[in-house]
PDB file of N, CA and C in Angstrom:
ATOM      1  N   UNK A   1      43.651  37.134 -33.087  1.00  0.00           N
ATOM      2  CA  UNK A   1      43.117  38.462 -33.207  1.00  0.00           C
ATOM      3  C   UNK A   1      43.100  39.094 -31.818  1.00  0.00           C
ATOM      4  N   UNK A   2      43.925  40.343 -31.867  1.00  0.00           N
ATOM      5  CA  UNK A   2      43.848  40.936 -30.261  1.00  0.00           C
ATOM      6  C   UNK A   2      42.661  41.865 -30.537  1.00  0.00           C
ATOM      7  N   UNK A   3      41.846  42.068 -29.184  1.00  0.00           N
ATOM      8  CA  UNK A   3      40.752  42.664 -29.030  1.00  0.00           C
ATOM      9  C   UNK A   3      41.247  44.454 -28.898  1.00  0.00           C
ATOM     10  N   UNK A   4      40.353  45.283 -29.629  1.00  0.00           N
ATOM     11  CA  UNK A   4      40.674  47.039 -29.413  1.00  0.00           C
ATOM     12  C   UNK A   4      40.489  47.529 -27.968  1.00  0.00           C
ATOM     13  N   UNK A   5      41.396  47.971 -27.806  1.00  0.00           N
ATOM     14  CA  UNK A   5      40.532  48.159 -26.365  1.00  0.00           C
ATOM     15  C   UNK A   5      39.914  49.907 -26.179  1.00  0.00           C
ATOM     16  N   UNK A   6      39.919  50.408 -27.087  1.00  0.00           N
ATOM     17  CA  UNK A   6      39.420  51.560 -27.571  1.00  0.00           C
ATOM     18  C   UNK A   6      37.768  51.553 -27.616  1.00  0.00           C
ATOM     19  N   UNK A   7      37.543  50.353 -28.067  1.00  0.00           N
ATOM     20  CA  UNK A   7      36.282  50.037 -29.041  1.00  0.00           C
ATOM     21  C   UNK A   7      35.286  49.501 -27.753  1.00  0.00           C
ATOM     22  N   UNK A   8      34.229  50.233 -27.436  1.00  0.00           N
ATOM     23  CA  UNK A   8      33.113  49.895 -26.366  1.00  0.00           C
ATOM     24  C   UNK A   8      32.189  48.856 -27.197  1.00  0.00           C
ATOM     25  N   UNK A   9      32.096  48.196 -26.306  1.00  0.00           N
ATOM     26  CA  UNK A   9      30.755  47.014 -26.733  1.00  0.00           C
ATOM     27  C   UNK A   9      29.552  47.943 -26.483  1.00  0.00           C
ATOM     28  N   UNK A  10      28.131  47.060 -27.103  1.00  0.00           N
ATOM     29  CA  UNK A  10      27.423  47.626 -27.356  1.00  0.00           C
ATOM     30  C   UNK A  10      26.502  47.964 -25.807  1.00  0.00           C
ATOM     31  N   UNK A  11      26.881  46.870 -24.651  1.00  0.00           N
ATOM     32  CA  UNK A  11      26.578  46.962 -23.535  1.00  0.00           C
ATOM     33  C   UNK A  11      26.886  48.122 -22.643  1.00  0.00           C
ATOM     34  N   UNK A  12      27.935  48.547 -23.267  1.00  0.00           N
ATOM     35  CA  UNK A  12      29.316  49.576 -22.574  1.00  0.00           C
ATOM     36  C   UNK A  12      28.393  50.845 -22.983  1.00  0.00           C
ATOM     37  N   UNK A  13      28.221  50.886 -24.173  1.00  0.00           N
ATOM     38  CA  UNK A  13      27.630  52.151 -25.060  1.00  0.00           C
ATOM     39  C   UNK A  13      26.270  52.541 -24.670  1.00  0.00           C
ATOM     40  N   UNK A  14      25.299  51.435 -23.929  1.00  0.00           N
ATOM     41  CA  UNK A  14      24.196  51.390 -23.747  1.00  0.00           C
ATOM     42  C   UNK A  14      24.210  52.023 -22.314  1.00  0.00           C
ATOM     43  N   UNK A  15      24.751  51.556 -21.544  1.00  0.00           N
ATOM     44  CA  UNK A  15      24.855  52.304 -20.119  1.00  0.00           C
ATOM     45  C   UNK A  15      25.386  53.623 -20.092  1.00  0.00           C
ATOM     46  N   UNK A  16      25.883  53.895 -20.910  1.00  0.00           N
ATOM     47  CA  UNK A  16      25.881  55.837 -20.791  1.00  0.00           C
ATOM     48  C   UNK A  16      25.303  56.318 -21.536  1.00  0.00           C
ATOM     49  N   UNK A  17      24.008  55.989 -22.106  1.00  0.00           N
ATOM     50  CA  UNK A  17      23.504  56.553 -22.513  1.00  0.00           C
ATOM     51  C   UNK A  17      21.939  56.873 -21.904  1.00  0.00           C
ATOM     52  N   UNK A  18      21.141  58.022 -21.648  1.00  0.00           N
ATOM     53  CA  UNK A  18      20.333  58.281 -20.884  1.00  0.00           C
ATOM     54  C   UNK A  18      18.926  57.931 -21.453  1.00  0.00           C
ATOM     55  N   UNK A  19      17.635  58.170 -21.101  1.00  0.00           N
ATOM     56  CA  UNK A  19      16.717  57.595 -21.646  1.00  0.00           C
ATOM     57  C   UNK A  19      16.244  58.733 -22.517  1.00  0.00           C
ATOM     58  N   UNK A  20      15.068  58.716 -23.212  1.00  0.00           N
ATOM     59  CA  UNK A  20      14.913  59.882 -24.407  1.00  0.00           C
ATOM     60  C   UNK A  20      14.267  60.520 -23.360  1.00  0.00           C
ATOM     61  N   UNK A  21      14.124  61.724 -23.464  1.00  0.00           N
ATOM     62  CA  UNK A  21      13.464  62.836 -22.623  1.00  0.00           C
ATOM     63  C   UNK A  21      11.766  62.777 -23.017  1.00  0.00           C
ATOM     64  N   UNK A  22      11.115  63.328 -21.942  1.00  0.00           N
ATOM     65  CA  UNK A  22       9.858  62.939 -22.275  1.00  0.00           C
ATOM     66  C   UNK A  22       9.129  61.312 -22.113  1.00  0.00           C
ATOM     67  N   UNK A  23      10.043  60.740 -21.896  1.00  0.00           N
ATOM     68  CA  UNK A  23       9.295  58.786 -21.893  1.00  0.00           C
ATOM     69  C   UNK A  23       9.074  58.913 -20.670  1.00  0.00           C
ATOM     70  N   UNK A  24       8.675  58.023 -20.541  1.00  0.00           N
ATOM     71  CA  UNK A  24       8.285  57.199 -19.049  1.00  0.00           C
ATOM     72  C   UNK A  24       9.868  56.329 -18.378  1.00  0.00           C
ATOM     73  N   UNK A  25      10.317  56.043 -19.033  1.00  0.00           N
ATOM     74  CA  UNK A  25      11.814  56.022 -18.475  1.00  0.00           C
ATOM     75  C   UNK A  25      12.218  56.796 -17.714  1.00  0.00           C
ATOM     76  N   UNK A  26      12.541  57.893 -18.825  1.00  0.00           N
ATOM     77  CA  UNK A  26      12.920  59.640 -17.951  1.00  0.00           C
ATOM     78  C   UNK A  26      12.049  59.732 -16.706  1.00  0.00           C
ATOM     79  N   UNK A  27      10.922  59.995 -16.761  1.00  0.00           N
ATOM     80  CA  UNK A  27      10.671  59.944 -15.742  1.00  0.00           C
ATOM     81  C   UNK A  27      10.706  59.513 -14.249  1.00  0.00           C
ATOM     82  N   UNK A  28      10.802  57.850 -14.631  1.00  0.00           N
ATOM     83  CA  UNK A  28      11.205  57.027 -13.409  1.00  0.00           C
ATOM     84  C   UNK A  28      12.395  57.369 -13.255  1.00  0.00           C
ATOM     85  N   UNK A  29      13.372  58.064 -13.872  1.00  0.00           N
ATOM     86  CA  UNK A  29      14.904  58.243 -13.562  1.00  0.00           C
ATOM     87  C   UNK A  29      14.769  59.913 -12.669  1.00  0.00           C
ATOM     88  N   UNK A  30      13.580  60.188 -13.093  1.00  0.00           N
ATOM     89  CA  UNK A  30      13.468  61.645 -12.203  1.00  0.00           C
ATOM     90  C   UNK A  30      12.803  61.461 -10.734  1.00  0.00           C
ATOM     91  N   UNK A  31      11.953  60.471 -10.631  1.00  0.00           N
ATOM     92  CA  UNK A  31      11.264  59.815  -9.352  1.00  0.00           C
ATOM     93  C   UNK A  31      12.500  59.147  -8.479  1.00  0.00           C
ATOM     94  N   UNK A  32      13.475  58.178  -9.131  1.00  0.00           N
ATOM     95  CA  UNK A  32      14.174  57.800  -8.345  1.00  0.00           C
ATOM     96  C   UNK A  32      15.352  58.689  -8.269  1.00  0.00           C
ATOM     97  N   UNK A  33      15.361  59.921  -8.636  1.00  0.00           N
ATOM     98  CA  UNK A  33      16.773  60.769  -8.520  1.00  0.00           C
ATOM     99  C   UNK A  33      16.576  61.884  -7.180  1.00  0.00           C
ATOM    100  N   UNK A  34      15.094  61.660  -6.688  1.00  0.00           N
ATOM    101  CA  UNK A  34      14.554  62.813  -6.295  1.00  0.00           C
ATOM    102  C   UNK A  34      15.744  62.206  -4.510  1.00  0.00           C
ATOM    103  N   UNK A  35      15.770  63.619  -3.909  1.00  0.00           N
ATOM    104  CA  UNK A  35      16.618  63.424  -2.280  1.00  0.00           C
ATOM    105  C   UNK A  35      15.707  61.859  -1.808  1.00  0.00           C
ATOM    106  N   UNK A  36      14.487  62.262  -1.888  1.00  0.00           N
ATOM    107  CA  UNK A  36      13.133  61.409  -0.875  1.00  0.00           C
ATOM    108  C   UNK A  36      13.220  60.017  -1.170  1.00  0.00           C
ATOM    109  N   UNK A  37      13.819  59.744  -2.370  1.00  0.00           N
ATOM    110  CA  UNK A  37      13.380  58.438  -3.550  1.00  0.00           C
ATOM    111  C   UNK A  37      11.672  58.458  -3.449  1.00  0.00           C
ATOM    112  N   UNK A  38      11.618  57.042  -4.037  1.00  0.00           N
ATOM    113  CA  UNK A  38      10.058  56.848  -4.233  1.00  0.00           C
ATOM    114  C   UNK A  38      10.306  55.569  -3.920  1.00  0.00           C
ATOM    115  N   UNK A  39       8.945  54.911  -3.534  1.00  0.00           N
ATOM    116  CA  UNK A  39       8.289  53.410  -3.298  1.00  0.00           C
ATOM    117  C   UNK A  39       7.866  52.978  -4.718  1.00  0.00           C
ATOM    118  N   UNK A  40       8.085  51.644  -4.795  1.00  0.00           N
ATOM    119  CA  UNK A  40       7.748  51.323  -6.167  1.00  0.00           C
ATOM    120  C   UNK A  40       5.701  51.225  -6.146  1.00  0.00           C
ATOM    121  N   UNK A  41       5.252  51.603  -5.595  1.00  0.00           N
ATOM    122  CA  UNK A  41       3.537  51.488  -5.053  1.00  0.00           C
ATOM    123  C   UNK A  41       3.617  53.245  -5.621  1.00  0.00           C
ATOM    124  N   UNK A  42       4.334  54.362  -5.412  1.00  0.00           N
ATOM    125  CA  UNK A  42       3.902  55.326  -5.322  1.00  0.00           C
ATOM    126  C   UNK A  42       4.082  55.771  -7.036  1.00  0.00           C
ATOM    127  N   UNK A  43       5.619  55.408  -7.478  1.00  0.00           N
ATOM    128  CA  UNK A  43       5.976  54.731  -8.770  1.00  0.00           C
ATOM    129  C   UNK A  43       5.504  54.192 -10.297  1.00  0.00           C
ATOM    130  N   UNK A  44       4.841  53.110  -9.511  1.00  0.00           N
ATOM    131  CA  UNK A  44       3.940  52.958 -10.137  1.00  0.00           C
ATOM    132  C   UNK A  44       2.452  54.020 -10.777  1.00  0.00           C
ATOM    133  N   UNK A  45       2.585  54.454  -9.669  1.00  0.00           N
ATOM    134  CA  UNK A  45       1.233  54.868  -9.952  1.00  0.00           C
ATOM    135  C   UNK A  45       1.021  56.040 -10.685  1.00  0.00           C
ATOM    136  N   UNK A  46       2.534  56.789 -11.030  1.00  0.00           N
ATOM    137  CA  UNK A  46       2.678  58.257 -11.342  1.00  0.00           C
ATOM    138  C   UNK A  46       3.068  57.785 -12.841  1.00  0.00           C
ATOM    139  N   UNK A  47       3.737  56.597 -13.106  1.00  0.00           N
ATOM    140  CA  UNK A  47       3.593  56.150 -14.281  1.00  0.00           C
ATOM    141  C   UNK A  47       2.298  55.561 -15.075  1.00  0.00           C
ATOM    142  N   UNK A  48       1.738  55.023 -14.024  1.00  0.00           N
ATOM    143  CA  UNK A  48       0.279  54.594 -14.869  1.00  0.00           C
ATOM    144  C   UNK A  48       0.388  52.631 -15.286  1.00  0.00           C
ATOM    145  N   UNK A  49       1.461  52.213 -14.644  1.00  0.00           N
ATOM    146  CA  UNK A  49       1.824  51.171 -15.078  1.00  0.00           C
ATOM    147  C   UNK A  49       1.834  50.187 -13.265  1.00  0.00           C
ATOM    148  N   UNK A  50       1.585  48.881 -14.122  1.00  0.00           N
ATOM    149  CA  UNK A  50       2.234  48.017 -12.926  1.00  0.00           C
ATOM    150  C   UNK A  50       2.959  47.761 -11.825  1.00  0.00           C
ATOM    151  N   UNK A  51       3.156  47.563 -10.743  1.00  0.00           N
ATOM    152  CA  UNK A  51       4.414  47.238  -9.705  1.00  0.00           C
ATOM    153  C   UNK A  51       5.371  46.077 -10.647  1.00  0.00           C
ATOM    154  N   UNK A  52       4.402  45.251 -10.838  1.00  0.00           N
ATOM    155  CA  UNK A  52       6.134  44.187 -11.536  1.00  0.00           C
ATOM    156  C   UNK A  52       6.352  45.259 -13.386  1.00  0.00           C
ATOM    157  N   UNK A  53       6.082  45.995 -14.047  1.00  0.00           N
ATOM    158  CA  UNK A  53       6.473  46.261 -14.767  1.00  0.00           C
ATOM    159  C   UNK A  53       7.268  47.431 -14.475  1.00  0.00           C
ATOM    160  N   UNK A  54       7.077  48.578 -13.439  1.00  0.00           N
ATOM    161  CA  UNK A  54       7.948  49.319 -13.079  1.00  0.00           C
ATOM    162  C   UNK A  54       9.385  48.550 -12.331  1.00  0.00           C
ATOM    163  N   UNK A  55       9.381  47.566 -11.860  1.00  0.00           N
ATOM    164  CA  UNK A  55      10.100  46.851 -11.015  1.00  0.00           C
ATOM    165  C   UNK A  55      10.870  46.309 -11.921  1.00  0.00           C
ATOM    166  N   UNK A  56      10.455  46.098 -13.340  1.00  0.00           N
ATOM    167  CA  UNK A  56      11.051  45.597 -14.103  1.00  0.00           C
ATOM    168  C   UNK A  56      11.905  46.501 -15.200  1.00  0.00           C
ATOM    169  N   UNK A  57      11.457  47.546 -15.007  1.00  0.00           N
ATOM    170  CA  UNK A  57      12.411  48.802 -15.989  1.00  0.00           C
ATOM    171  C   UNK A  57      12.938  49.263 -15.047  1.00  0.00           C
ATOM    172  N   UNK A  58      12.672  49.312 -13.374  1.00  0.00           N
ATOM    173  CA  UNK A  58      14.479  49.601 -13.029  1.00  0.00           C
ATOM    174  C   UNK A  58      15.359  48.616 -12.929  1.00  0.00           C
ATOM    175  N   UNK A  59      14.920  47.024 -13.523  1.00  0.00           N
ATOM    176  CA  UNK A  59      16.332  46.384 -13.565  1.00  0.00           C
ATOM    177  C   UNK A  59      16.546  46.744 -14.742  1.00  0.00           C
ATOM    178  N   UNK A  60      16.426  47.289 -15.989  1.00  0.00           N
ATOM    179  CA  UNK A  60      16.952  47.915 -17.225  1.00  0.00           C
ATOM    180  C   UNK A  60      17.595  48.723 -17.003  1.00  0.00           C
ATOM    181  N   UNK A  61      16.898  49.745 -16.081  1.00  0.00           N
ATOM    182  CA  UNK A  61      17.757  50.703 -15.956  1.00  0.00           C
ATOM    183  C   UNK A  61      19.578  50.661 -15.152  1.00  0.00           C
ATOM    184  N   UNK A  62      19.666  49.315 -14.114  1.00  0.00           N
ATOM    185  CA  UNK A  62      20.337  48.987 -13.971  1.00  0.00           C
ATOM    186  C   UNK A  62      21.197  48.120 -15.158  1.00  0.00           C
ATOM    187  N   UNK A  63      20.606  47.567 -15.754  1.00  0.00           N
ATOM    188  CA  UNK A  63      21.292  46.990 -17.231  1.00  0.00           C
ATOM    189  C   UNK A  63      22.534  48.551 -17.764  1.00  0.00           C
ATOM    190  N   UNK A  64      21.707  49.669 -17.572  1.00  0.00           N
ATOM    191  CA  UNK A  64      21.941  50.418 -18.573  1.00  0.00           C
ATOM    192  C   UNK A  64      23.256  51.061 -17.705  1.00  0.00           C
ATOM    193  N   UNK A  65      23.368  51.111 -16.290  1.00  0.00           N
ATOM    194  CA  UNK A  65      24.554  51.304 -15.642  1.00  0.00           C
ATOM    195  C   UNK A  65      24.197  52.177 -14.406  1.00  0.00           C
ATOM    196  N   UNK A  66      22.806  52.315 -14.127  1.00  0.00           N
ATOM    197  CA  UNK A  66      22.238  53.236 -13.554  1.00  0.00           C
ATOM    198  C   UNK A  66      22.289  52.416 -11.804  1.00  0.00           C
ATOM    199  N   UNK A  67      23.059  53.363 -10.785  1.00  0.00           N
ATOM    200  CA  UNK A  67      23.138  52.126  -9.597  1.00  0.00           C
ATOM    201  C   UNK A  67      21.866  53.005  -8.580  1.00  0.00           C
ATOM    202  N   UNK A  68      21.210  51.679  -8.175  1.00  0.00           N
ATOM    203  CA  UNK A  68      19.444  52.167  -7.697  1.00  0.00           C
ATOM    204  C   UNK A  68      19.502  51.752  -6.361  1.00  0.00           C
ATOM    205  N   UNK A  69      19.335  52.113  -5.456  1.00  0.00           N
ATOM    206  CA  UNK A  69      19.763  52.263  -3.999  1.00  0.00           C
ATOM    207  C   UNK A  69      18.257  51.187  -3.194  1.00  0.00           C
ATOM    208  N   UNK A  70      18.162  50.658  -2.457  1.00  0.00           N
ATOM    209  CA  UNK A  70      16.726  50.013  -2.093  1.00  0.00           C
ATOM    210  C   UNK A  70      17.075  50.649  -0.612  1.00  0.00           C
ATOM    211  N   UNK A  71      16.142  51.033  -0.296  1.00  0.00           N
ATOM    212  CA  UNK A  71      15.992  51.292   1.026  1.00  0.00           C
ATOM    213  C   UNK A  71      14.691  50.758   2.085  1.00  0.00           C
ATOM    214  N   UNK A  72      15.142  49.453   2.904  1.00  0.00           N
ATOM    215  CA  UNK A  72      14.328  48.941   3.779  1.00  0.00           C
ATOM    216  C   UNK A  72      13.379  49.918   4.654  1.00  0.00           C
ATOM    217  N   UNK A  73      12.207  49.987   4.792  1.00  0.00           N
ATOM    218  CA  UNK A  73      11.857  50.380   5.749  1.00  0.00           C
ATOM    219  C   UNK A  73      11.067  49.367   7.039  1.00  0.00           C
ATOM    220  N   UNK A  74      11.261  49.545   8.027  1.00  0.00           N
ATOM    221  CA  UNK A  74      10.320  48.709   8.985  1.00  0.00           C
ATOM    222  C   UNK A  74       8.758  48.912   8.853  1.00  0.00           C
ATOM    223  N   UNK A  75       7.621  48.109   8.561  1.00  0.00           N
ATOM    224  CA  UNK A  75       6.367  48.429   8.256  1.00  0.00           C
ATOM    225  C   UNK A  75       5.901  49.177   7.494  1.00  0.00           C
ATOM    226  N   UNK A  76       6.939  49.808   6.667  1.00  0.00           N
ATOM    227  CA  UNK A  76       6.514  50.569   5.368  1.00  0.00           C
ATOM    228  C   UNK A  76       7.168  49.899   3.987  1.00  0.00           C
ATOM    229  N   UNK A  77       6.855  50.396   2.773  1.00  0.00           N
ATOM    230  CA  UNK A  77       7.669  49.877   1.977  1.00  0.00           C
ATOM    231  C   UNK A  77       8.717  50.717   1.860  1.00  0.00           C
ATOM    232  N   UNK A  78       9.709  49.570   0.792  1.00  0.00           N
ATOM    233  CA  UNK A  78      11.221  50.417   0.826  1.00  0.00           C
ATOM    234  C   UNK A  78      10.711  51.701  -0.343  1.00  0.00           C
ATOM    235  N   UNK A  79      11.931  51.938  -0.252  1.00  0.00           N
ATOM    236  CA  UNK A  79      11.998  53.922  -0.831  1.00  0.00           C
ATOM    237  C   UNK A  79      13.410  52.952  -1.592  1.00  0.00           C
ATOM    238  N   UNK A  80      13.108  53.484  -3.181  1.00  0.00           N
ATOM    239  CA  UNK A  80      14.128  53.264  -3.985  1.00  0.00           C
ATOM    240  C   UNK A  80      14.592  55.066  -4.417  1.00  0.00           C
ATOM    241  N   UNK A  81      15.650  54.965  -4.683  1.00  0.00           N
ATOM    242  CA  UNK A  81      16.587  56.040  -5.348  1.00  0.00           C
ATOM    243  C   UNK A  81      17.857  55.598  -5.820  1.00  0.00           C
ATOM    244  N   UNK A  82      18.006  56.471  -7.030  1.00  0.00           N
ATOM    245  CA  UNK A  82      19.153  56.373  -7.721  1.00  0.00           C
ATOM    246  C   UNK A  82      20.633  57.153  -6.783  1.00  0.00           C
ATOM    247  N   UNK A  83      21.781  56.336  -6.993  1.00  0.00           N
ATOM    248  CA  UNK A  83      22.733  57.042  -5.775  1.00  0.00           C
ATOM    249  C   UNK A  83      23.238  58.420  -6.847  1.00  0.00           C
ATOM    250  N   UNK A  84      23.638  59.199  -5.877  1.00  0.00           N
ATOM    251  CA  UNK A  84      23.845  60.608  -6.620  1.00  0.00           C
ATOM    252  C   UNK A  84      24.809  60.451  -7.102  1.00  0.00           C
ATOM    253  N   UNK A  85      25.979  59.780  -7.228  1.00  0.00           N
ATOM    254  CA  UNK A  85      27.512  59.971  -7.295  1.00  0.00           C
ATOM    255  C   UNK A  85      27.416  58.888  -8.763  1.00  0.00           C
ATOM    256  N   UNK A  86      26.098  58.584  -9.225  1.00  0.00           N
ATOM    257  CA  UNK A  86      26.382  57.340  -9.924  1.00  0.00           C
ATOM    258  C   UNK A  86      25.776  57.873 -11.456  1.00  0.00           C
TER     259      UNK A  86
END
């Protein structure tokens, strides 16, 4: 059996697709889209949720195809953002 190559897996289908408008998803996709990014401390907190549970829906969001930029800072925390081109 040759494989379609037309035919997206369900992984394929899942990464272009955006989060529902209005969730808390969306949102974190609007926090990390912003020029500034956000800290996952600041992140958190605008969601109302955890550091490891926000930490943990942007690796979903990376599941989903979304590429999330970490940015080191010296004595501060990093500043995450989504890359613009992505």
């Amino acid at each position: 059996m040759t494989p379609n190559p037309t035919k997206q897996s369900s992984s394929e289908t899942a990464a272009l697709a955006p989060p529902r408008e209005g969730t808390k998803q969306a949102k974190l996709v609007g926090l990390l889209s912003r020029k500034s990014g956000v800290t996952l401390e600041k992140a958190a907190e605008a969601l109302g949720w955890q550091t490891h549970t926000t930490s943990a829906t942007m690796t979903g969001l990376r599941k989903r195809g979304y590429v999330i930029d970490r940015e080191p800072r010296d004595g501060k925390p990093s500043l995450y953002r989504i890359k613009p081109d992505a």
